[in-house]
Every structure is written in C-alpha cells, then in structure tokens.
Protein backbone atom coordinates (compact mmCIF):
# COMPACT_ATOMS: atom_id res chain seq x y z
CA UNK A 1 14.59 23.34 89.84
CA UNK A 2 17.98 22.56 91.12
CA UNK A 3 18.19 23.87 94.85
CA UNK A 4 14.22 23.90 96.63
CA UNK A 5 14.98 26.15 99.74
CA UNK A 6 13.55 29.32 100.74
CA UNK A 7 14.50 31.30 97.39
CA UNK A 8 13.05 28.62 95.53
CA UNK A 9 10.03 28.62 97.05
CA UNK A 10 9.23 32.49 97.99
CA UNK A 11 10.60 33.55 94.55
CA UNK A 12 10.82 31.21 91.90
CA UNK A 13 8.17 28.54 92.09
CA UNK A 14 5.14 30.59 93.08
CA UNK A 15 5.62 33.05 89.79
CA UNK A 16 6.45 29.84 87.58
CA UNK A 17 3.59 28.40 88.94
CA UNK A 18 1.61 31.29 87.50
CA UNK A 19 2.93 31.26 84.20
CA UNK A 20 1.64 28.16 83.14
CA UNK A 21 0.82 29.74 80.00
CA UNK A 22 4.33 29.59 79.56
CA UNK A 23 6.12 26.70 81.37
CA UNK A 24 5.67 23.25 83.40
CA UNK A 25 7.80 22.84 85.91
CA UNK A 26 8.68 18.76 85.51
CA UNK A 27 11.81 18.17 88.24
CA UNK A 28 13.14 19.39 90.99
CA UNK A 29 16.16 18.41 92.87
CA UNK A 30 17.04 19.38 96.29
CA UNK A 31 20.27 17.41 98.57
CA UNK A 32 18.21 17.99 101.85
CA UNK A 33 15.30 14.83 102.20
CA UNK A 34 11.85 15.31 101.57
CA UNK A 35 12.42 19.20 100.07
CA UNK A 36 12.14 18.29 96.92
CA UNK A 37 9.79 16.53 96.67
CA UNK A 38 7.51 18.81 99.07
CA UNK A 39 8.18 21.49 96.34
CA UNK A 40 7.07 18.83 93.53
CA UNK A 41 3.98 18.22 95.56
CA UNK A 42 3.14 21.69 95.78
CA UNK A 43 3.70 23.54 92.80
CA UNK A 44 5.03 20.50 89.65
CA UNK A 45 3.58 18.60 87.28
CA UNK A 46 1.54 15.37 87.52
CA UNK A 47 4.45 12.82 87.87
CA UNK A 48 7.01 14.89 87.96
CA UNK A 49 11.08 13.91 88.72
CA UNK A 50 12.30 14.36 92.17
CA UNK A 51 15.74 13.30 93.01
CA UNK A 52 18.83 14.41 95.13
CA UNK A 53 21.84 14.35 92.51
CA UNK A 54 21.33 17.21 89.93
CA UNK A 55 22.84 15.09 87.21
CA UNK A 56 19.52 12.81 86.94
CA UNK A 57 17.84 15.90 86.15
CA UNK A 58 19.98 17.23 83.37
CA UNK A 59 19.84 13.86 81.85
CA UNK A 60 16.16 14.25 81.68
CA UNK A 61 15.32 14.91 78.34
CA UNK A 62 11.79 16.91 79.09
CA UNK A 63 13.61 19.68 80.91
CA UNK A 64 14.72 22.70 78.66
CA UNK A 65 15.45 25.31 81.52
CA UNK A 66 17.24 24.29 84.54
CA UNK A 67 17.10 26.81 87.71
CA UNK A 68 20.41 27.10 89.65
CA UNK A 69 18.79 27.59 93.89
CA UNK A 70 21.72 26.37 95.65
CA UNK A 71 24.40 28.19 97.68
CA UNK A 72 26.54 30.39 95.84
CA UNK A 73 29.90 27.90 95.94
CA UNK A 74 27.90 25.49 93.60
CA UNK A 75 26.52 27.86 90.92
CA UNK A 76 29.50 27.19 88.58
CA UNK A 77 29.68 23.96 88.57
CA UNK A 78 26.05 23.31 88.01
CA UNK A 79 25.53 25.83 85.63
CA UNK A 80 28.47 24.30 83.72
CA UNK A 81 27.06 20.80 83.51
CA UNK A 82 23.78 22.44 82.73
CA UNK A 83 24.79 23.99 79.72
CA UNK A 84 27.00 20.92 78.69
CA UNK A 85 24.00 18.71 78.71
CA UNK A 86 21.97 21.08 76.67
CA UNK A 87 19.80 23.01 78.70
CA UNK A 88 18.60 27.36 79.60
CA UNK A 89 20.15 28.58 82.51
CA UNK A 90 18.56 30.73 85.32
CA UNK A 91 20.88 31.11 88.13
CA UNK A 92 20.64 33.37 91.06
CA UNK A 93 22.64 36.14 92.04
CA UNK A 94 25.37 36.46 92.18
CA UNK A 95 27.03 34.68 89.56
CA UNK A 96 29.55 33.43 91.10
CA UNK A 97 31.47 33.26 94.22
CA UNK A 98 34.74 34.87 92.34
CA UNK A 99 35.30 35.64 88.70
CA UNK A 100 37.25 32.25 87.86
CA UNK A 101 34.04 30.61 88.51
CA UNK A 102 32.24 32.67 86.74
CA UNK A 103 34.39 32.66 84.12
CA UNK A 104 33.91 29.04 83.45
CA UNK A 105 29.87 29.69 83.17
CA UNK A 106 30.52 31.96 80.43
CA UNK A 107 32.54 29.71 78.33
CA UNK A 108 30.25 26.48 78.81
CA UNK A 109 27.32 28.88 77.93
CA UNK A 110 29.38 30.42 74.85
CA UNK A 111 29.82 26.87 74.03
CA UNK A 112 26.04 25.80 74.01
CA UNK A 113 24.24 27.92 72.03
CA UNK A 114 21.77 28.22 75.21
CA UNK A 115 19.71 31.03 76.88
CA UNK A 116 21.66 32.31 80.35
CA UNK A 117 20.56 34.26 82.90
CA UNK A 118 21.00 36.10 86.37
CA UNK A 119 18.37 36.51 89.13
CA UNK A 120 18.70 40.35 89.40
CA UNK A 121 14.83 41.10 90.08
CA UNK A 122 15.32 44.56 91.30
CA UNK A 123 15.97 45.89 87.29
CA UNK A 124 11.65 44.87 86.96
CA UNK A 125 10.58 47.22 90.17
CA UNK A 126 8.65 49.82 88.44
CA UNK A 127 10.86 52.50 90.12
CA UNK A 128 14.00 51.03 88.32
CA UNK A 129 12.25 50.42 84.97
CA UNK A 130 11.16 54.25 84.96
CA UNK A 131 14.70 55.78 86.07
CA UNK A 132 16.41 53.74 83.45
CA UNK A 133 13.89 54.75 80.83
CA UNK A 134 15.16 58.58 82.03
CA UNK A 135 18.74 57.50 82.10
CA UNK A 136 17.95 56.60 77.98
CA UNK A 137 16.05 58.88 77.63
CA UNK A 138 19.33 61.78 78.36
CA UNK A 139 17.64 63.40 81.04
CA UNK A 140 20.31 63.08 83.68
CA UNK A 141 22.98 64.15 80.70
CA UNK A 142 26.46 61.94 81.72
CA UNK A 143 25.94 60.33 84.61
CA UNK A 144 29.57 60.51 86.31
CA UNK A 145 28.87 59.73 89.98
CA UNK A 146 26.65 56.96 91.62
CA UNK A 147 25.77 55.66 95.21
CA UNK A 148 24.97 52.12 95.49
CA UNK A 149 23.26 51.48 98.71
CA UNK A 150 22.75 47.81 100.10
CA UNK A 151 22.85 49.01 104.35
CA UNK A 152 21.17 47.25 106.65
CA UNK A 153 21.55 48.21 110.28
CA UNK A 154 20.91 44.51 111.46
CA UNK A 155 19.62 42.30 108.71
CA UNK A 156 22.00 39.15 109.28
CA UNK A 157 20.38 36.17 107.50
CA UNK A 158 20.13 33.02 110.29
CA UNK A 159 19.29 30.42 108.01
CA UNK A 160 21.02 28.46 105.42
CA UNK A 161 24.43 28.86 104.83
CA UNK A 162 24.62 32.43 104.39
CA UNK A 163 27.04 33.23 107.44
CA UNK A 164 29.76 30.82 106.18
CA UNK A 165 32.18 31.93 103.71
CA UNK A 166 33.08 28.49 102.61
CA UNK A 167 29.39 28.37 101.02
CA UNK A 168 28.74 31.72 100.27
CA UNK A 169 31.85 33.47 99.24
CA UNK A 170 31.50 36.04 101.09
CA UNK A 171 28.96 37.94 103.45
CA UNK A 172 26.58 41.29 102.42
CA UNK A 173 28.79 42.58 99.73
CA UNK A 174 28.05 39.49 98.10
CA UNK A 175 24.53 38.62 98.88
CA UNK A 176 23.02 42.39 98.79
CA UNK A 177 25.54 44.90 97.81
CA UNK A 178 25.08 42.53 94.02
CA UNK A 179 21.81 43.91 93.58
CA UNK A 180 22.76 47.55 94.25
CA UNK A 181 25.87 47.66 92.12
CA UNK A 182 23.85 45.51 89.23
CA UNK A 183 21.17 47.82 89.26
CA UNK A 184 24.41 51.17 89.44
CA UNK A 185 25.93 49.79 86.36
CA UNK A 186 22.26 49.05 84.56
CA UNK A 187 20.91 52.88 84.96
CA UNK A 188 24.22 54.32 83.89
CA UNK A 189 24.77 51.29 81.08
CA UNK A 190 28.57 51.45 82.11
CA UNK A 191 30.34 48.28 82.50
CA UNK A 192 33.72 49.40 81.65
CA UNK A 193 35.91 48.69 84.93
CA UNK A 194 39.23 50.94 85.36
CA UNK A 195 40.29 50.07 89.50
CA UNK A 196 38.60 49.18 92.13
CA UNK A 197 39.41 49.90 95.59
CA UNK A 198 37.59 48.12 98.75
CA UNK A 199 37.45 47.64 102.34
CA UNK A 200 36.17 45.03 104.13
CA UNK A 201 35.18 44.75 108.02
CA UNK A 202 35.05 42.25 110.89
CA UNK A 203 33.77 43.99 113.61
CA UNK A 204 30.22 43.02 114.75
CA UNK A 205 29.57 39.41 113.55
CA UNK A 206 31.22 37.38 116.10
CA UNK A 207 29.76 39.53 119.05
CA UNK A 208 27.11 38.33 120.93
CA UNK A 209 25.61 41.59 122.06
CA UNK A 210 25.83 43.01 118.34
CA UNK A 211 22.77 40.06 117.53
CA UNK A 212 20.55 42.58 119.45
CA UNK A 213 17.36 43.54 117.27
CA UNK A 214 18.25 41.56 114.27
CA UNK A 215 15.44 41.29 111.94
CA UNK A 216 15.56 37.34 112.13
CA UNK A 217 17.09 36.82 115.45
CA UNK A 218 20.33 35.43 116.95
CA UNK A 219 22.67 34.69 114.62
CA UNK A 220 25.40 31.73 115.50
CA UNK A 221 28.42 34.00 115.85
CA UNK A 222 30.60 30.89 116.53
CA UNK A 223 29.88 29.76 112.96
CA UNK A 224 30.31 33.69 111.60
CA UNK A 225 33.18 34.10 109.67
CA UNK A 226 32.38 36.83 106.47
CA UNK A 227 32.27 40.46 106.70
CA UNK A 228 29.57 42.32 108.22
CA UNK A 229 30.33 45.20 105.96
CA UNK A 230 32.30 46.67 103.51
CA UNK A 231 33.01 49.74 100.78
CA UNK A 232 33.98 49.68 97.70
CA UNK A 233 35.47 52.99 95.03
CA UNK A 234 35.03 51.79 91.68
CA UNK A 235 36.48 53.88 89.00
CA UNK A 236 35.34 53.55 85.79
CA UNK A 237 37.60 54.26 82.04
CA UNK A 238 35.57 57.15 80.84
CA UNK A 239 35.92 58.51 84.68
CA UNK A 240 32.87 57.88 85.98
CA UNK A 241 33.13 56.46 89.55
CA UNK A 242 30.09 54.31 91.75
CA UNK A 243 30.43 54.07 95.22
CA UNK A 244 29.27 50.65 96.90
CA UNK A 245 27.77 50.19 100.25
CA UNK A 246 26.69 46.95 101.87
CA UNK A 247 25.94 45.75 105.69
CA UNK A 248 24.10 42.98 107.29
CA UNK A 249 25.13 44.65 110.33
CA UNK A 250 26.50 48.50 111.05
CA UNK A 251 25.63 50.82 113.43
CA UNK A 252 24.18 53.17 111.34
CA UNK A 253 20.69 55.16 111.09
CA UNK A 254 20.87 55.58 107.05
CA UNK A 255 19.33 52.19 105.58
CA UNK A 256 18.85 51.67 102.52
CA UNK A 257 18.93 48.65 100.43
CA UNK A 258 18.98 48.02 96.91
CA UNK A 259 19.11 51.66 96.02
CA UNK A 260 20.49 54.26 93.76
CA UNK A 261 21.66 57.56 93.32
CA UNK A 262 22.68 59.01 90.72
CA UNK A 263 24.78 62.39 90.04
CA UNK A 264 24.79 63.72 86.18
CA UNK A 265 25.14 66.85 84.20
CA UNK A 266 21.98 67.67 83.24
CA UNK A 267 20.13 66.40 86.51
CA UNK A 268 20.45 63.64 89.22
CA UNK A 269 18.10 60.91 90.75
CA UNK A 270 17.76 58.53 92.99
CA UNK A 271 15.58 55.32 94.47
CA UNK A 272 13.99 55.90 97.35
CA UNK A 273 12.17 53.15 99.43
CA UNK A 274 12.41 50.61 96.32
CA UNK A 275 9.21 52.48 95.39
CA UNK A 276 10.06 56.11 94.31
CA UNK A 277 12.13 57.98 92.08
CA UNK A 278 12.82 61.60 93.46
CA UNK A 279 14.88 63.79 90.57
CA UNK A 280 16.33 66.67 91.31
CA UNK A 281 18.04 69.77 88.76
CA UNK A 282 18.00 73.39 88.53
CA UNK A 283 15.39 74.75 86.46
CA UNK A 284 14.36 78.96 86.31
CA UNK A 285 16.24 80.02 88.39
CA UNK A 286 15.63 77.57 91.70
CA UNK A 287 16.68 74.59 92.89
CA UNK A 288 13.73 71.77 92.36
CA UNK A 289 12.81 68.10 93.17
CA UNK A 290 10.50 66.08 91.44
CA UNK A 291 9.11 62.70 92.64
CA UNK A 292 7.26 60.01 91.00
CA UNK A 293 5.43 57.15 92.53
CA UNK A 294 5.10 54.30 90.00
CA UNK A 295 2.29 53.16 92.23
CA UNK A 296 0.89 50.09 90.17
CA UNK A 297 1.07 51.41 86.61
CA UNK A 298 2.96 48.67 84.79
CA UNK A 299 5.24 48.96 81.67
CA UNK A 300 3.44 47.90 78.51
CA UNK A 301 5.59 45.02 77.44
CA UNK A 302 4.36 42.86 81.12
CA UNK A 303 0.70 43.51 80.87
CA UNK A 304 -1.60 44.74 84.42
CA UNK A 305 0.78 42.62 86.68
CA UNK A 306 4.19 44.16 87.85
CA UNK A 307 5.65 42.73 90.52
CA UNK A 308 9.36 42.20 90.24
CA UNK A 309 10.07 38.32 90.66
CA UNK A 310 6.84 37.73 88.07
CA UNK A 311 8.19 40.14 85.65
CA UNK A 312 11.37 38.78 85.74
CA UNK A 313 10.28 35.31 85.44
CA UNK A 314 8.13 36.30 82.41
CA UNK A 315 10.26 38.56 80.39
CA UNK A 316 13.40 35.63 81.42
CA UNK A 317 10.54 33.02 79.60
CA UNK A 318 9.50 34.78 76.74
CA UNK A 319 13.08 35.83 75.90
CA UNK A 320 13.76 31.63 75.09
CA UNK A 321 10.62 31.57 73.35
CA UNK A 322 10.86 34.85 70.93
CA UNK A 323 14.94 33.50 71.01
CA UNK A 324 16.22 36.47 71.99
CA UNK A 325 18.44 38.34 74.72
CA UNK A 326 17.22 38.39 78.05
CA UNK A 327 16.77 41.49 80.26
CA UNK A 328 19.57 40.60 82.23
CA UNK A 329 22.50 39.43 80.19
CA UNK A 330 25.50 37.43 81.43
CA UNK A 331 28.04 39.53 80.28
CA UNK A 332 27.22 42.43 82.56
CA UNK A 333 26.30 39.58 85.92
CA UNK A 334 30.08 38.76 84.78
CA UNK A 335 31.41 42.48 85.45
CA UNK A 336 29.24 42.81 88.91
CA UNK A 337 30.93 39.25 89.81
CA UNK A 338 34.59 40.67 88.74
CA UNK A 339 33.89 44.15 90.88
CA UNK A 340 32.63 42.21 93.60
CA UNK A 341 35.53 39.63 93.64
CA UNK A 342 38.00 42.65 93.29
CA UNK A 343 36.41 44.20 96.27
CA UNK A 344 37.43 41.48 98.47
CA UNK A 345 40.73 41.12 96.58
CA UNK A 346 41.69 44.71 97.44
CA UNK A 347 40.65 44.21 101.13
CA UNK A 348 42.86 41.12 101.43
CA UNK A 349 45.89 42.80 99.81
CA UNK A 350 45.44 46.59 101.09
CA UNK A 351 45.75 47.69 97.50
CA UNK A 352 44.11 49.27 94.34
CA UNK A 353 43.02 46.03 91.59
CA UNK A 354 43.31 47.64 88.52
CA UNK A 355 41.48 46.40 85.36
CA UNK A 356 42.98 45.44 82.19
C-alpha cells in the first residue's frame, strides 16, 4: 500500500483485509509519520514493511501488487516505477492528472507484462451491473445521448490536498465528474472520442460565505485555487454525444452524483440514488416507466456479498490469479483521463479539442 490516508483506509484496506482468502497485505508506505505504520498495525501481516520512500517497497521482493493511495500528481510516477520493478498495479481514480502522465503508465505497463488497474468502484454497484447487463443485452437499442451527473450543491472536500491544483490536477471534474463519465462510457461501451468542448468555473471557492452548509465544513478558501464546477459536450465518431456535469459547489437543487442517464432508440434509463434503475419506453400504446431496486441480490460471479469497494477488490484479485483482464481496463481509464484533460484544455483556450 503506497499512500495510507483516508482512501486507503475507508476503501482499500478494510475489503483487503477481508479477502484473506486471497491476499496478505505485507507493506505499506505512507510520507506522513506514524500513518503507515498505524495502517500496518491495524490491518498487515505479522512483521510486515513500513517505510516512507515507496522505492523500499518495490524493491521488496514479497510484494506482487502495489496500491497507488497518494494524491493524484504522483500516480504516474509511482505507477511507472511500479511496473518497472515488476509488480500489479491498482491505482485510484483518476489515472492521471493529464493524459501525458497517463500516457507514460500505459507504456511502462505495456512494457511489463503486469496486471493494471483503475479504482472505478461505482461499475460493481448492483444498479450499474444490472443497467449494463440491459445496455448488452440491446434493450435501450443505440444509445446516442447520455447525462453524466457528478453535482453536488456543497460537497467541497477539507482535507488532504484536494483543494490545490498543484496536487490534484484539478478540482470536481477531476475527483467526481471521473466516476460519472467512466461509468457514461462503460454502459454505452463507447470510447471513441470525436471533440470535446468544456467550461470551467471560478465562482464560489474563494468566497467565504459560499462555505455555508458544506457537508464537511469550512473549507480554506485562501488555499482554493481549482474549479468549483464545470461542463463538458463530448461528441463521440459514430455521433453519439455524453454530457458531463460535476460540482463540489453550485447553487443548484438537482444533485446527483455518480449517475447516469441514458437516451436510446429502443428505450432509455437512468441511475437514480446510486441504488435504482428507472427505464422508461413506449409500449401499447402509453408512455411507461419501469423501476428496479437491486436491493441486495448480488450477481453470481461475487457470491452473497455485493458491496462495491469488496467487489471491486475481489473481481481486481481474482483477475491476477485466473490471469486475465480486469473489470476495469486501462485502456478505457486512459480515454476518461484524455476527456477529462481536454475538458480543462478547452476551458483554458475557449475552444473545441478535437480528437485524432
């Protein structure tokens, strides 16, 4: 585990911990003292490696899957050395904090023969898992039109580095609206990019009053300095197009995060509460919608539990032990990175970024 913060230890560690069946988690590595080896205390092995410089880890030759926790400016690099010296490679979203960065994680990982991976946990919610098997399935027909939804009306992380662009790369687009747009592209299986068009704002983060009823309190708007929200029109080649909204902070009633709708010819859907699926079509005659409540049924493949972070973590396992493809593959985190990184792109220069 390189990178033992709050994503390490809400996410990762607890469902690792419970698939000791399938893994041991021997090191962890964390630049902040005593974190790491807190998180060794509580959840590793008997003995196992604590240090503050990721490169003792990788030269550790018990460790076959390294974990990539840290802020989103380091993910290349790490994930680059991690390949290099031979190891699996779960990083978290997003990929990277532009496409040249990520670009480099795709050749080292070309290069090793090794298992890679993105930490896009909404694709296991049973919601998701049941509109894509529709989506397959032809129900919706083409799907031509999608809504990407990752609003909140004040949901400004205050800890970590999350405010600070330097670290981060940017501000919600990056940090939620990946998960929306990942999970867009997934349910249509579309990852062929025409333009993209985006807009970018800087209106409520560095004003005091706007830190009224945030979920996690006053933010430091002194140390503010990414968007607080932002839009983006992504056209696709066969002329499908996916609208993308994020906010930490908007003044807006319609929230909705990590959610989908979908438009197609035969019938649309959407996510609703990341717990429902609510289809709608035209059937004898009448206009009709149709929801369905996964509740806790799981899909077959996980077994009785299916909660998203533990399905992920399972199905990322198994997929280096049966040496096969992983759920999430890095070629399409690569295309969410480039949309995302052309978002800001067209922002900065007031202008279309078209796709070659």
């Amino acid at each position: 585990m390189i990178g033992c913060g709050g994503i390490a230890v809400s996410k990762h560690l607890k469902t690792l911990r419970d698939l000791g069946d399938l893994c041991e988690i021997t090191a962890f590595c964390d630049g902040v003292p005593g974190r790491a080896a807190a998180a060794a205390k509580e959840f590793g092995t008997e003995g196992a490696q604590v240090c503050s410089d990721y490169h003792e880890l990788l030269a550790n030759p018990a460790v076959d899957v390294v974990y990539v926790l840290t802020p989103n400016i380091s993910h290349s690099q790490i994930a680059v050395d991690a390949f290099r010296a031979g190891k699996h490679v779960m990083c978290e979203k997003p990929m990277a904090v532009n496409t040249a960065e990520a670009q480099k994680m795709m050749d080292a990982w070309k290069a090793s023969g090794k298992k890679f991976s993105i930490g896009y946990q909404n694709r296991f919610r049973p919601d998701a898992r049941h509109l894509y098997e529709a989506c397959r399935s032809g129900d919706l027909g083409e799907i031509y039109y999608a809504k990407a939804y990752a609003v909140r009306r004040r949901g400004v992380p205050t800890w970590g580095s999350f405010i600070r662009g330097s670290q981060q790369g940017g501000g919600p687009l990056i940090d939620i609206g990946t998960h929306s747009l990942d999970l867009a592209l997934w349910l249509m299986d579309n990852y062929e990019v025409e333009s993209v068009t985006g807009t970018v704002f800087h209106k409520l983060g560095r004003l005091p009053e706007a830190t009224n009823g945030n979920m996690w309190g006053t933010w430091d708007t002194a140390q503010y300095d990414v968007e607080d929200a932002a839009v983006g029109y992504i056209k696709m080649k066969n002329g499908a197009l996916v609208m993308l909204e994020a906010s930490w902070a908007l003044n807006t009633r319609n929230v909705r995060e990590a959610e989908v709708e979908l438009c197609g010819t035969k019938a649309g859907a959407e996510l609703v509460n990341q717990s429902e699926v609510i289809y709608n079509r035209g059937t004898h005659g009448r206009l009709m919608e149709e929801t369905f409540t996964p509740g806790s049924a799981p899909w077959d493949f996980f077994g009785a539990r299916n909660d998203a972070p533990f399905l992920e973590a399972k199905e990322w396992l198994t997929s280096i032990l049966e040496d096969r493809d992983p759920l999430v593959k890095p070629e399409q985190a690569f295309v969410v990175t480039q949309i995302l990184d052309a978002v800001y792109e067209s922002a900065r220069k007031n202008e279309t970024v078209w796709f070659r």
